[in-house]
C-alpha atoms as a PDB file:
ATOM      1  CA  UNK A   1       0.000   0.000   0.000  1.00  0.00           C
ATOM      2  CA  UNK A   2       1.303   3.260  -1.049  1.00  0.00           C
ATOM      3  CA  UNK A   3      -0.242   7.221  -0.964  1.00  0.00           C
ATOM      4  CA  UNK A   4       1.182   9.558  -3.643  1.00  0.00           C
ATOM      5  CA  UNK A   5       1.073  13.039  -3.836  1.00  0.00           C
ATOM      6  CA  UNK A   6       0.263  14.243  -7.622  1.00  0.00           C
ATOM      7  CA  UNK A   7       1.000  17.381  -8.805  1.00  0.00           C
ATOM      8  CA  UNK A   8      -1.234  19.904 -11.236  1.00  0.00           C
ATOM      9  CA  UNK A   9      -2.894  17.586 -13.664  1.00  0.00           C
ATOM     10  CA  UNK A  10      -5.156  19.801 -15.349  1.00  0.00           C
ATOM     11  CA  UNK A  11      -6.577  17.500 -18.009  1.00  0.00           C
ATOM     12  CA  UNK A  12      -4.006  15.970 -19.150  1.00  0.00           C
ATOM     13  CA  UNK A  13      -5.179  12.215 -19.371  1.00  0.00           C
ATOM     14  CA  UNK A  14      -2.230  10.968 -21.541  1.00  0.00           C
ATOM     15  CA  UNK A  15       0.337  11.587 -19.056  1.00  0.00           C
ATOM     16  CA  UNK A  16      -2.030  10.877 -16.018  1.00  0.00           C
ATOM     17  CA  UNK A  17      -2.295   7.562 -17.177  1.00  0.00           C
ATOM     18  CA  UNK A  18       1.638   7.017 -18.405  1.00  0.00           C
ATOM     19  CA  UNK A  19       2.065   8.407 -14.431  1.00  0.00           C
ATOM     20  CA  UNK A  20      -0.320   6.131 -13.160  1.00  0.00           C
ATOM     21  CA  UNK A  21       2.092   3.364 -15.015  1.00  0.00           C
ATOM     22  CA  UNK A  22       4.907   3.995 -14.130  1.00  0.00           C
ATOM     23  CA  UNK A  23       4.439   3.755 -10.420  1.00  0.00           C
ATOM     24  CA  UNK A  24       2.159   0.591 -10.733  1.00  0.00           C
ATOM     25  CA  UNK A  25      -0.747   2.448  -8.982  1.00  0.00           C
ATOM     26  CA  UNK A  26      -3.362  -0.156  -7.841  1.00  0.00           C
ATOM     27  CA  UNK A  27      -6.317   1.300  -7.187  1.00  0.00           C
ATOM     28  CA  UNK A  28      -6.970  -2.027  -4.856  1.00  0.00           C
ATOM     29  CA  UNK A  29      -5.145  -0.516  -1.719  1.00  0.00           C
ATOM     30  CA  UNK A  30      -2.886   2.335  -3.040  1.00  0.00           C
ATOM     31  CA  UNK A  31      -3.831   6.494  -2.448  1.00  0.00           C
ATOM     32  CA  UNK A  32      -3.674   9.050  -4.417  1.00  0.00           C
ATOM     33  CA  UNK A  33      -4.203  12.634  -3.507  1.00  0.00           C
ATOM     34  CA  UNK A  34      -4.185  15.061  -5.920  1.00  0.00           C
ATOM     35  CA  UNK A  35      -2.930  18.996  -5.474  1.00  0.00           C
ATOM     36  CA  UNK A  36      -6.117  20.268  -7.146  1.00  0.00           C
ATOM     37  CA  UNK A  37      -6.412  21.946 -10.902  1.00  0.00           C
ATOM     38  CA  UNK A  38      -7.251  18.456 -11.901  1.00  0.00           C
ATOM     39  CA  UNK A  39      -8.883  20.141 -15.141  1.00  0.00           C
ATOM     40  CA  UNK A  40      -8.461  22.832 -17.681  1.00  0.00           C
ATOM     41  CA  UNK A  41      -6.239  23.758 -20.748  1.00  0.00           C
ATOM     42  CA  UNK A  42      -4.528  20.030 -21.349  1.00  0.00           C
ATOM     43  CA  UNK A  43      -7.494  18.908 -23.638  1.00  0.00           C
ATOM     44  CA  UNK A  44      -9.184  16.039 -22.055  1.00  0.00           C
ATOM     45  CA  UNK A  45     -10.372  17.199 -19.135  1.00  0.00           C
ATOM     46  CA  UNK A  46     -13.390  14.953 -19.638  1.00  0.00           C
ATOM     47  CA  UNK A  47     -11.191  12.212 -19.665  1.00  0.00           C
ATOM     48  CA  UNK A  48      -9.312  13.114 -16.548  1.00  0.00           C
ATOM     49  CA  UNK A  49     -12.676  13.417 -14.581  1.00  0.00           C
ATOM     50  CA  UNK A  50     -13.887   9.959 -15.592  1.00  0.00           C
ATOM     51  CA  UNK A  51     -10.811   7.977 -14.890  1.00  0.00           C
ATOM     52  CA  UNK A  52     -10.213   9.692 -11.247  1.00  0.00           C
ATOM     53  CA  UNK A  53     -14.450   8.882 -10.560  1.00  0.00           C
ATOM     54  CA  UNK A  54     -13.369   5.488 -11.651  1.00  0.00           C
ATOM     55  CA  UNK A  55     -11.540   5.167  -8.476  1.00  0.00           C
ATOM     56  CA  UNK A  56     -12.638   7.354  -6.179  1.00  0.00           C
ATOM     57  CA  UNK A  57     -12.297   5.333  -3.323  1.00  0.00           C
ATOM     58  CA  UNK A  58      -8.685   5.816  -3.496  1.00  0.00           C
ATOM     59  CA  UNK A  59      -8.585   9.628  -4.802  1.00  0.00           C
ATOM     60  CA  UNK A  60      -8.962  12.870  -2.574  1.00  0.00           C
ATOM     61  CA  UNK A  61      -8.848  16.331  -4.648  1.00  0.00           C
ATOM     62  CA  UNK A  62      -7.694  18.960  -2.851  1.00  0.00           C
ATOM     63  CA  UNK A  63      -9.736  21.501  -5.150  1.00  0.00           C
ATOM     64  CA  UNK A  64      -7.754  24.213  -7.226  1.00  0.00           C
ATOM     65  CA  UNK A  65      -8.958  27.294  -8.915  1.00  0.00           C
ATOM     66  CA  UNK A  66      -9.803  25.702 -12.086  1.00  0.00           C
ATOM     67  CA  UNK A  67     -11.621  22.877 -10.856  1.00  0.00           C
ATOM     68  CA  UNK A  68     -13.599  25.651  -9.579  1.00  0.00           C
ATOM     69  CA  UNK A  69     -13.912  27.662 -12.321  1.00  0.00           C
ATOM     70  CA  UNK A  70     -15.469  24.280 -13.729  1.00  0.00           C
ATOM     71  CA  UNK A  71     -17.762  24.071 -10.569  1.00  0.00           C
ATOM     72  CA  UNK A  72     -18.781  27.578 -11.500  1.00  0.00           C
ATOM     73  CA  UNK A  73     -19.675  27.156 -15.422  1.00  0.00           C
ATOM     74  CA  UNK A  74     -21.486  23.983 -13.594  1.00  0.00           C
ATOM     75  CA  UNK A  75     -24.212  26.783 -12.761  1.00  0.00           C
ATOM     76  CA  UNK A  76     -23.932  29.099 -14.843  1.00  0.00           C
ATOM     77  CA  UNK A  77     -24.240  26.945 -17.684  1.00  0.00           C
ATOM     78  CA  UNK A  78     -27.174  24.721 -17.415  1.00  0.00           C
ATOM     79  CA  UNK A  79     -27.702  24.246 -20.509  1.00  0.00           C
ATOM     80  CA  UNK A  80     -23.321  23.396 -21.055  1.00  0.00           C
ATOM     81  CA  UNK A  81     -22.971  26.302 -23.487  1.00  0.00           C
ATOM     82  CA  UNK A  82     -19.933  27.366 -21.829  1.00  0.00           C
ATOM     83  CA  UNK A  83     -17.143  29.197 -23.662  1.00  0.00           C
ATOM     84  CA  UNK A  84     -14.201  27.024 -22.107  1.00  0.00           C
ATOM     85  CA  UNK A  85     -14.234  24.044 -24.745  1.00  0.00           C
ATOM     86  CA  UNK A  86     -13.062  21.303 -22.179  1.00  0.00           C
ATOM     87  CA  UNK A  87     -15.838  22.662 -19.456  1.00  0.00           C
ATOM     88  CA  UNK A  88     -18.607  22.181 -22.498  1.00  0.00           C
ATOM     89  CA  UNK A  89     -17.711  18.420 -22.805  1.00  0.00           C
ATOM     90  CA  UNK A  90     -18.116  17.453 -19.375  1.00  0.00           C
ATOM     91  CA  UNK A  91     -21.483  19.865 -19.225  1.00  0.00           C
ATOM     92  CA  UNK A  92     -22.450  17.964 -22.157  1.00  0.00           C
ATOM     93  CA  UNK A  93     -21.486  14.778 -21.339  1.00  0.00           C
ATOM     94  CA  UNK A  94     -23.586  11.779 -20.072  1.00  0.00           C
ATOM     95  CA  UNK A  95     -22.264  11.959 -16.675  1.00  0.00           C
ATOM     96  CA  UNK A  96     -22.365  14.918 -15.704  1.00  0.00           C
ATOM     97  CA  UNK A  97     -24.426  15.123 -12.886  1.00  0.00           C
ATOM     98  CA  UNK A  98     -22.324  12.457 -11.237  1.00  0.00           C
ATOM     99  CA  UNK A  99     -19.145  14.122 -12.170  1.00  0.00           C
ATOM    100  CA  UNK A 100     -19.963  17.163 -10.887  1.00  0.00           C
ATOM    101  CA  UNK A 101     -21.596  15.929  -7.820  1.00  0.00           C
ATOM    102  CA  UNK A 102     -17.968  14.290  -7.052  1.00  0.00           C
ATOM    103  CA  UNK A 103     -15.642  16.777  -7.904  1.00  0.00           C
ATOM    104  CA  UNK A 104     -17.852  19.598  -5.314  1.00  0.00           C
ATOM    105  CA  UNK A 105     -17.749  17.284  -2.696  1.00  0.00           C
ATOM    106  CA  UNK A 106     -13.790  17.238  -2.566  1.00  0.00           C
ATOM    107  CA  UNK A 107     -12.625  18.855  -0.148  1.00  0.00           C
ATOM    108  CA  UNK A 108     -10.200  22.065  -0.257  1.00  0.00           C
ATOM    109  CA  UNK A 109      -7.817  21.124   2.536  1.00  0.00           C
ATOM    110  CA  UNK A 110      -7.288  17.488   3.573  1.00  0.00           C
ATOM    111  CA  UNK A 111      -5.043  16.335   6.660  1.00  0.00           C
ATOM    112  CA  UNK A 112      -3.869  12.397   7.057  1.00  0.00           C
ATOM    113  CA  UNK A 113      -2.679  11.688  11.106  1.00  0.00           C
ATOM    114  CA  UNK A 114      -0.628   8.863   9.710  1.00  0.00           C
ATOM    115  CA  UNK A 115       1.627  11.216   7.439  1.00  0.00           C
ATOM    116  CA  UNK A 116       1.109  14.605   9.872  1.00  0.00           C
ATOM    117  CA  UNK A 117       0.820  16.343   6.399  1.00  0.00           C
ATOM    118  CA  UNK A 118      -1.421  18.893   5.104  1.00  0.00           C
ATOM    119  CA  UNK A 119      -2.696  18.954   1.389  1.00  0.00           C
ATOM    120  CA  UNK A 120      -3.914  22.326  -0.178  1.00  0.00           C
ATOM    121  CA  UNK A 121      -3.842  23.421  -3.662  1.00  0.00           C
ATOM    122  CA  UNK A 122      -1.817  26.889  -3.429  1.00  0.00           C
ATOM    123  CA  UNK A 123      -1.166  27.442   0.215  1.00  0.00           C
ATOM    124  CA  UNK A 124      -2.010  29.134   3.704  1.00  0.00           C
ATOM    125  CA  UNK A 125      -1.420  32.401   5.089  1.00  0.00           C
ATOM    126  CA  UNK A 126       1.263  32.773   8.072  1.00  0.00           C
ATOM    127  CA  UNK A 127      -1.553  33.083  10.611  1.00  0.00           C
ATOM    128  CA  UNK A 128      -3.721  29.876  10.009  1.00  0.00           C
ATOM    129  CA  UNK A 129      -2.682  27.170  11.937  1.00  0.00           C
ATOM    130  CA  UNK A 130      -4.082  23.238  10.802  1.00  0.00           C
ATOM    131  CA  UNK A 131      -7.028  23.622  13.120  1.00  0.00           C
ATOM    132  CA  UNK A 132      -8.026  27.033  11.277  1.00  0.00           C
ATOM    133  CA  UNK A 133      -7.221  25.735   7.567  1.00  0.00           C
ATOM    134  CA  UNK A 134      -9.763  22.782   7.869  1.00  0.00           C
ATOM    135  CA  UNK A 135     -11.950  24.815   9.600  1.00  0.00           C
ATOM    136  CA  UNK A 136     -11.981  27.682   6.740  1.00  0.00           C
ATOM    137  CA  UNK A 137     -11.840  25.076   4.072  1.00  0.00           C
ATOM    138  CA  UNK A 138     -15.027  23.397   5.609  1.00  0.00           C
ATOM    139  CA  UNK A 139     -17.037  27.261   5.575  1.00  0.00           C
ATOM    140  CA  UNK A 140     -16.437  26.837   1.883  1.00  0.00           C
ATOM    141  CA  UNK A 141     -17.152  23.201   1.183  1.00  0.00           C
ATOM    142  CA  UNK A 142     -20.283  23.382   2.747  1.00  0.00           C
ATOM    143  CA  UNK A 143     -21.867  26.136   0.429  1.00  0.00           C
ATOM    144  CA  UNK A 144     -20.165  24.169  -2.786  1.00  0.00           C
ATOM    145  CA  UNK A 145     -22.205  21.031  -1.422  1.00  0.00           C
ATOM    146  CA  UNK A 146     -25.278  22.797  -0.286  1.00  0.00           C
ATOM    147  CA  UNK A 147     -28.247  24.892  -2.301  1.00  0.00           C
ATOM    148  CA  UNK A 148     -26.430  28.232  -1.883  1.00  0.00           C
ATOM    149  CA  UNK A 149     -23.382  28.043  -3.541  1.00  0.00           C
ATOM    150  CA  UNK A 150     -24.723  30.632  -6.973  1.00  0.00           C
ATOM    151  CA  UNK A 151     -23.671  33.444  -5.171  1.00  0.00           C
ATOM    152  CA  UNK A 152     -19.925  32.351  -4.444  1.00  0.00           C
ATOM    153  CA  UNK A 153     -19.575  30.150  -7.591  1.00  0.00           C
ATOM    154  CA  UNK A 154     -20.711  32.936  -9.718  1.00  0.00           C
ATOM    155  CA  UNK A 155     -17.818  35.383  -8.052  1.00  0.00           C
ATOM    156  CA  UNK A 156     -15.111  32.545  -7.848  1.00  0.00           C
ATOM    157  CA  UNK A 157     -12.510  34.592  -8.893  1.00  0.00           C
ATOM    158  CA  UNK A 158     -13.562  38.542  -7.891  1.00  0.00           C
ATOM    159  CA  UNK A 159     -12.124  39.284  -4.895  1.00  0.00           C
ATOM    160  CA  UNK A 160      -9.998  42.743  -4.484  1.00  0.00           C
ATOM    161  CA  UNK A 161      -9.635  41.895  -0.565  1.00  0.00           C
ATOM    162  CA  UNK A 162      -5.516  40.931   0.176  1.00  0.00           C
ATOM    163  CA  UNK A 163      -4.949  40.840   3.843  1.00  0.00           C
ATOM    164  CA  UNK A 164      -6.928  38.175   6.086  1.00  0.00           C
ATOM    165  CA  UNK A 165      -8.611  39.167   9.217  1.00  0.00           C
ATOM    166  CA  UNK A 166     -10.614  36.239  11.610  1.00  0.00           C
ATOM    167  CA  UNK A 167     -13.492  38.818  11.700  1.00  0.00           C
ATOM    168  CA  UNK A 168     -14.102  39.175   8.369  1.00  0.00           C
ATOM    169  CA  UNK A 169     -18.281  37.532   7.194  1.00  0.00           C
ATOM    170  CA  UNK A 170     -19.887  36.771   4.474  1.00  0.00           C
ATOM    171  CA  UNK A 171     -19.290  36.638   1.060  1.00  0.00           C
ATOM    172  CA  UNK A 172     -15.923  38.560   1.098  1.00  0.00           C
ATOM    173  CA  UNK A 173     -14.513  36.203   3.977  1.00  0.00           C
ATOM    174  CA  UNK A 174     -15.858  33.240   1.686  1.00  0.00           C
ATOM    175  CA  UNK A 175     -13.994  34.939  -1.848  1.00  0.00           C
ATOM    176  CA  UNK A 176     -11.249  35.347   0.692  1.00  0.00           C
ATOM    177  CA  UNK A 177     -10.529  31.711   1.774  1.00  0.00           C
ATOM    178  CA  UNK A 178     -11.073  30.441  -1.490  1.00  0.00           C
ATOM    179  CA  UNK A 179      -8.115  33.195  -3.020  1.00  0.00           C
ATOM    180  CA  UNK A 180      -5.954  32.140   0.130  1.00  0.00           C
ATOM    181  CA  UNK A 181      -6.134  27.940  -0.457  1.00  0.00           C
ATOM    182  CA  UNK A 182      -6.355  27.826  -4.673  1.00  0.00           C
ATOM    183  CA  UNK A 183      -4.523  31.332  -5.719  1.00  0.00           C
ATOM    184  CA  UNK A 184      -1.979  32.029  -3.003  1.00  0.00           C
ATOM    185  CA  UNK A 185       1.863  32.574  -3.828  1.00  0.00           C
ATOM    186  CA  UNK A 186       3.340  35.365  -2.073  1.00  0.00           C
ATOM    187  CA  UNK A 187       2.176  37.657   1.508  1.00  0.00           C
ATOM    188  CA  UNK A 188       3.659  39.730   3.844  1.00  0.00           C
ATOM    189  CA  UNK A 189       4.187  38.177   7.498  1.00  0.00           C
ATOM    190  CA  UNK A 190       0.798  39.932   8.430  1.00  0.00           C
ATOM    191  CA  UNK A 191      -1.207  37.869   5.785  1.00  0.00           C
ATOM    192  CA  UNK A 192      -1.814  40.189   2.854  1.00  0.00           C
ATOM    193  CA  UNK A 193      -1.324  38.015   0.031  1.00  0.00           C
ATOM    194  CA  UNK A 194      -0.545  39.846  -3.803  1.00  0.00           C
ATOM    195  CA  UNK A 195      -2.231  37.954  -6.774  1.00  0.00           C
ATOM    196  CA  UNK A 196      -0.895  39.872  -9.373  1.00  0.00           C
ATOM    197  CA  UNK A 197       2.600  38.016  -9.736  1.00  0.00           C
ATOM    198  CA  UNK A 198       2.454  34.607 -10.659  1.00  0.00           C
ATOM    199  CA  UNK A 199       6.534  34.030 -11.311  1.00  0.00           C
ATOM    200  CA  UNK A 200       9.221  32.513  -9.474  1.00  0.00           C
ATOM    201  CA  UNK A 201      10.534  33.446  -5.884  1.00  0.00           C
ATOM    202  CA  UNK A 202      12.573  36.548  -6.121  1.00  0.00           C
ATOM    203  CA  UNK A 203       9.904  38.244  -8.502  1.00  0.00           C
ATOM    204  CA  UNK A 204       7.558  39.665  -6.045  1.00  0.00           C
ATOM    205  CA  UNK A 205       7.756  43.222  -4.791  1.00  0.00           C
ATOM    206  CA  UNK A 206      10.684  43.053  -1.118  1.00  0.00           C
ATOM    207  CA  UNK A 207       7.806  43.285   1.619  1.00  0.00           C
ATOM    208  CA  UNK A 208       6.547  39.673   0.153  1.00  0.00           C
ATOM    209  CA  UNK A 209       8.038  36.367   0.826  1.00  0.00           C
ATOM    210  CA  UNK A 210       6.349  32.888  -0.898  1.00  0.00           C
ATOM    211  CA  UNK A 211       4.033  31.943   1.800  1.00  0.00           C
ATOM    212  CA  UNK A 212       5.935  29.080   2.808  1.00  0.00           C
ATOM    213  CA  UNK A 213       9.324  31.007   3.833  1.00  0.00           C
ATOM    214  CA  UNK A 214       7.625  33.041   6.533  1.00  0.00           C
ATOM    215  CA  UNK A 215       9.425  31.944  10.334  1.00  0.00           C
ATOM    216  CA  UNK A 216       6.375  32.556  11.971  1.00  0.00           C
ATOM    217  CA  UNK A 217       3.815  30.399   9.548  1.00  0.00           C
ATOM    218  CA  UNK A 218       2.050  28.410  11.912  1.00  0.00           C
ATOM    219  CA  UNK A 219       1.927  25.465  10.332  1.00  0.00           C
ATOM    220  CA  UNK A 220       5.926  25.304  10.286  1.00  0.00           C
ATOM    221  CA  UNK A 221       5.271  21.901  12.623  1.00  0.00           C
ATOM    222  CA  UNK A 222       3.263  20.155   9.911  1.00  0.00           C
ATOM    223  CA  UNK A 223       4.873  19.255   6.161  1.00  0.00           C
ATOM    224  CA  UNK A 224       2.269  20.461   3.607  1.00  0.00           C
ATOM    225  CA  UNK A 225       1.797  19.354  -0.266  1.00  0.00           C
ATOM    226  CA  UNK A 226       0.583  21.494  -2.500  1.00  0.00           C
ATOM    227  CA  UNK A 227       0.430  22.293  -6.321  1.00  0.00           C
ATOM    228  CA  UNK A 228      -0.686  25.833  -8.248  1.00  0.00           C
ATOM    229  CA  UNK A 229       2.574  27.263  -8.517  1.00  0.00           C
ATOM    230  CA  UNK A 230       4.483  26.187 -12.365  1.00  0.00           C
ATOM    231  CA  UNK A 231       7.262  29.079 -11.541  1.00  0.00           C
ATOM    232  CA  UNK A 232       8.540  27.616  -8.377  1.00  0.00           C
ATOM    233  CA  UNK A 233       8.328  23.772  -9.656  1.00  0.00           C
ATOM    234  CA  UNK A 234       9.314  20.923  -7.727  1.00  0.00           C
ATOM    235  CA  UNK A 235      10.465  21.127  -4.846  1.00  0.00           C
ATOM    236  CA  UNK A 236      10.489  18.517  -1.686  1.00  0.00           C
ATOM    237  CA  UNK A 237      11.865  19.661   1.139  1.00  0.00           C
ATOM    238  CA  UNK A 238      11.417  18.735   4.828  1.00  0.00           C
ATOM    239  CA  UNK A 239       8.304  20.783   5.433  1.00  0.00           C
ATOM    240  CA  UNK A 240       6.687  21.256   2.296  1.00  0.00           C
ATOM    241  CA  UNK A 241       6.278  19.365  -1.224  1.00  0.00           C
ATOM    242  CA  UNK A 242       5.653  21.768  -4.049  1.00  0.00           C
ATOM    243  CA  UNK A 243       4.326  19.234  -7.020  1.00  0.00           C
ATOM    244  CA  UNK A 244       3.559  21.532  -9.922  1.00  0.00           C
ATOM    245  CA  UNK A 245       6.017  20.918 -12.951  1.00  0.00           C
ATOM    246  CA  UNK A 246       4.021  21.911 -15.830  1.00  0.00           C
ATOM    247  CA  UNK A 247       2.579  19.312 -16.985  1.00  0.00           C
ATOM    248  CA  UNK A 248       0.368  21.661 -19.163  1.00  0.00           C
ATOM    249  CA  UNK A 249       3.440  23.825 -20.375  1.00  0.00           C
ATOM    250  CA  UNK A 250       5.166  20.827 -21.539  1.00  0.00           C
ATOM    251  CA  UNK A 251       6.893  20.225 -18.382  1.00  0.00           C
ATOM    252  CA  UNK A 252       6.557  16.976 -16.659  1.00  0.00           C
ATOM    253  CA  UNK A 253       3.467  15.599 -14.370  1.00  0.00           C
ATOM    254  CA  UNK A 254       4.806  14.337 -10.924  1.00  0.00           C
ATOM    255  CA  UNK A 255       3.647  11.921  -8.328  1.00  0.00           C
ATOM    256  CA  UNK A 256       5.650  11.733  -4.622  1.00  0.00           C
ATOM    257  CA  UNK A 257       5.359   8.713  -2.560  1.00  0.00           C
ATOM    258  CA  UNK A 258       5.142   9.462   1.150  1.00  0.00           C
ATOM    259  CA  UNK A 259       6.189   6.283   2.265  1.00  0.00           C
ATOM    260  CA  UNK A 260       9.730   6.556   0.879  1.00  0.00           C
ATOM    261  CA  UNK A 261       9.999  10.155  -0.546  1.00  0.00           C
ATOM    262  CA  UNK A 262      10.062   8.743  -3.592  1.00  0.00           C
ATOM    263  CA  UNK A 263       9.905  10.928  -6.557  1.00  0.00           C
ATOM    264  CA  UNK A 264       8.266   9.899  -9.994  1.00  0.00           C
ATOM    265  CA  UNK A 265       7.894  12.051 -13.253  1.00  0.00           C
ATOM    266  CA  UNK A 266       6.558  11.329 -16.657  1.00  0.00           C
ATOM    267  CA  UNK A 267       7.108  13.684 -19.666  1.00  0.00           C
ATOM    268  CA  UNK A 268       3.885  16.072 -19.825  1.00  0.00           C
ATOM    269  CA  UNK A 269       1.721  17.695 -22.736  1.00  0.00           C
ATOM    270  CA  UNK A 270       2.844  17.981 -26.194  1.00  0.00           C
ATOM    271  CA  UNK A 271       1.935  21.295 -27.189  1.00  0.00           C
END
């Protein structure tokens, strides 16, 4: 029995499943958790959905900001005329309700005792400890898997709030956590995130470090695994496991065994 990280897959099926070979996954008694962005831009997004519903006994999404983007068109789109081409197959598929229905009740944090690690799809902001991530993530996952969620699907991605405050309500505390867990890179050590730079360490304005560098983040105690970020790449280090190689880009799709620290890669997209 083995549990694998996987980083950024976002519908790219041919390399998911040359991954998924190479490290002899059996869906039997072996994990895999995925880093979120499981869909969008690699082509067969579709594809992706189906084969990771196909064992979902075995698969936990921490959800990214695409997957709910897709979430989003999910109701906005009723009849599946969205724009995205990959989003209109799966609203136009046969299974869609059942897709759907999976992918919104993934969570957007997950924690495992046995490996004292923390999965989220971008990061965490210095002052969230594991107690307050889960508890955040679980303000949001219960309006994606209730009968209010138009309101904060519909606005996914609008939020001009930055710095997080644990008195902040209603929708803008909800567009808030969601930035925070699937958009994060880069904050200050108070918490005010910047979403404007997507690059590499070092190309953020001096008062921002990457969220993980900060000495005072309170999850420092924990080792996290997370995805989102194709600038920084891989990276495994004792506290954190940044997974995103870029597959999409042409990079390479990766998978990390926690048993072992075992690192596999496949060759990703051909664009």
């Amino acid at each position: 029995m083995a549990t694998y990280l996987i980083g950024d897959i976002q519908g790219c099926y041919s390399p998911l499943q040359r991954l998924l070979k190479k490290i002899r996954f059996d869906p039997a008694v072996d994990k895999l958790w995925c880093c979120g962005d499981v869909v969008n831009r690699g082509g067969q997004s579709l594809e992706v959905l189906r084969l990771l519903k196909s064992i979902e006994q075995n698969v936990v999404v921490s959800l990214g900001n695409h997957d709910l983007y897709l979430l989003a068109e999910n109701y906005l789109c009723p009849d599946g005329k969205s724009k995205n081409k990959e989003f209109r197959a799966i609203l136009r598929s046969r299974d869609r309700k059942k897709l759907i229905n999976w992918l919104r009740h993934q969570p957007l944090a997950h924690w495992s005792d046995e490996h004292q690690l923390l999965m989220v799809h971008a990061g965490v902001v210095p002052q969230w400890t594991v107690k307050n991530t889960l508890q955040y993530a679980a303000e949001l996952e219960a309006v994606l898997q209730s009968d209010n969620k138009a309101d904060i699907l519909a606005s996914i991605s609008r939020t001009s709030t930055r710095r997080w405050r644990d008195d902040r309500n209603g929708l803008s505390r909800l567009r808030l956590i969601t930035a925070i867990l699937t958009r994060i890179r880069f904050c200050d050590a108070r918490g005010k995130a910047i979403w404007s730079v997507s690059g590499p360490p070092g190309s953020q304005p001096k008062a921002y470090l990457p969220w993980f560098k900060h000495k005072n983040r309170a999850t420092r105690d924990v080792r996290m695994g997370f995805g989102h970020w194709a600038a920084l790449g891989v990276r495994i280090k004792k506290r954190y496991v940044a997974l995103d190689s870029g597959c999409v880009w042409g990079g390479r799709l990766s998978a990390f065994r926690l048993e072992d620290d075992t690192l596999f890669q496949v060759p990703g997209h051909s664009r």
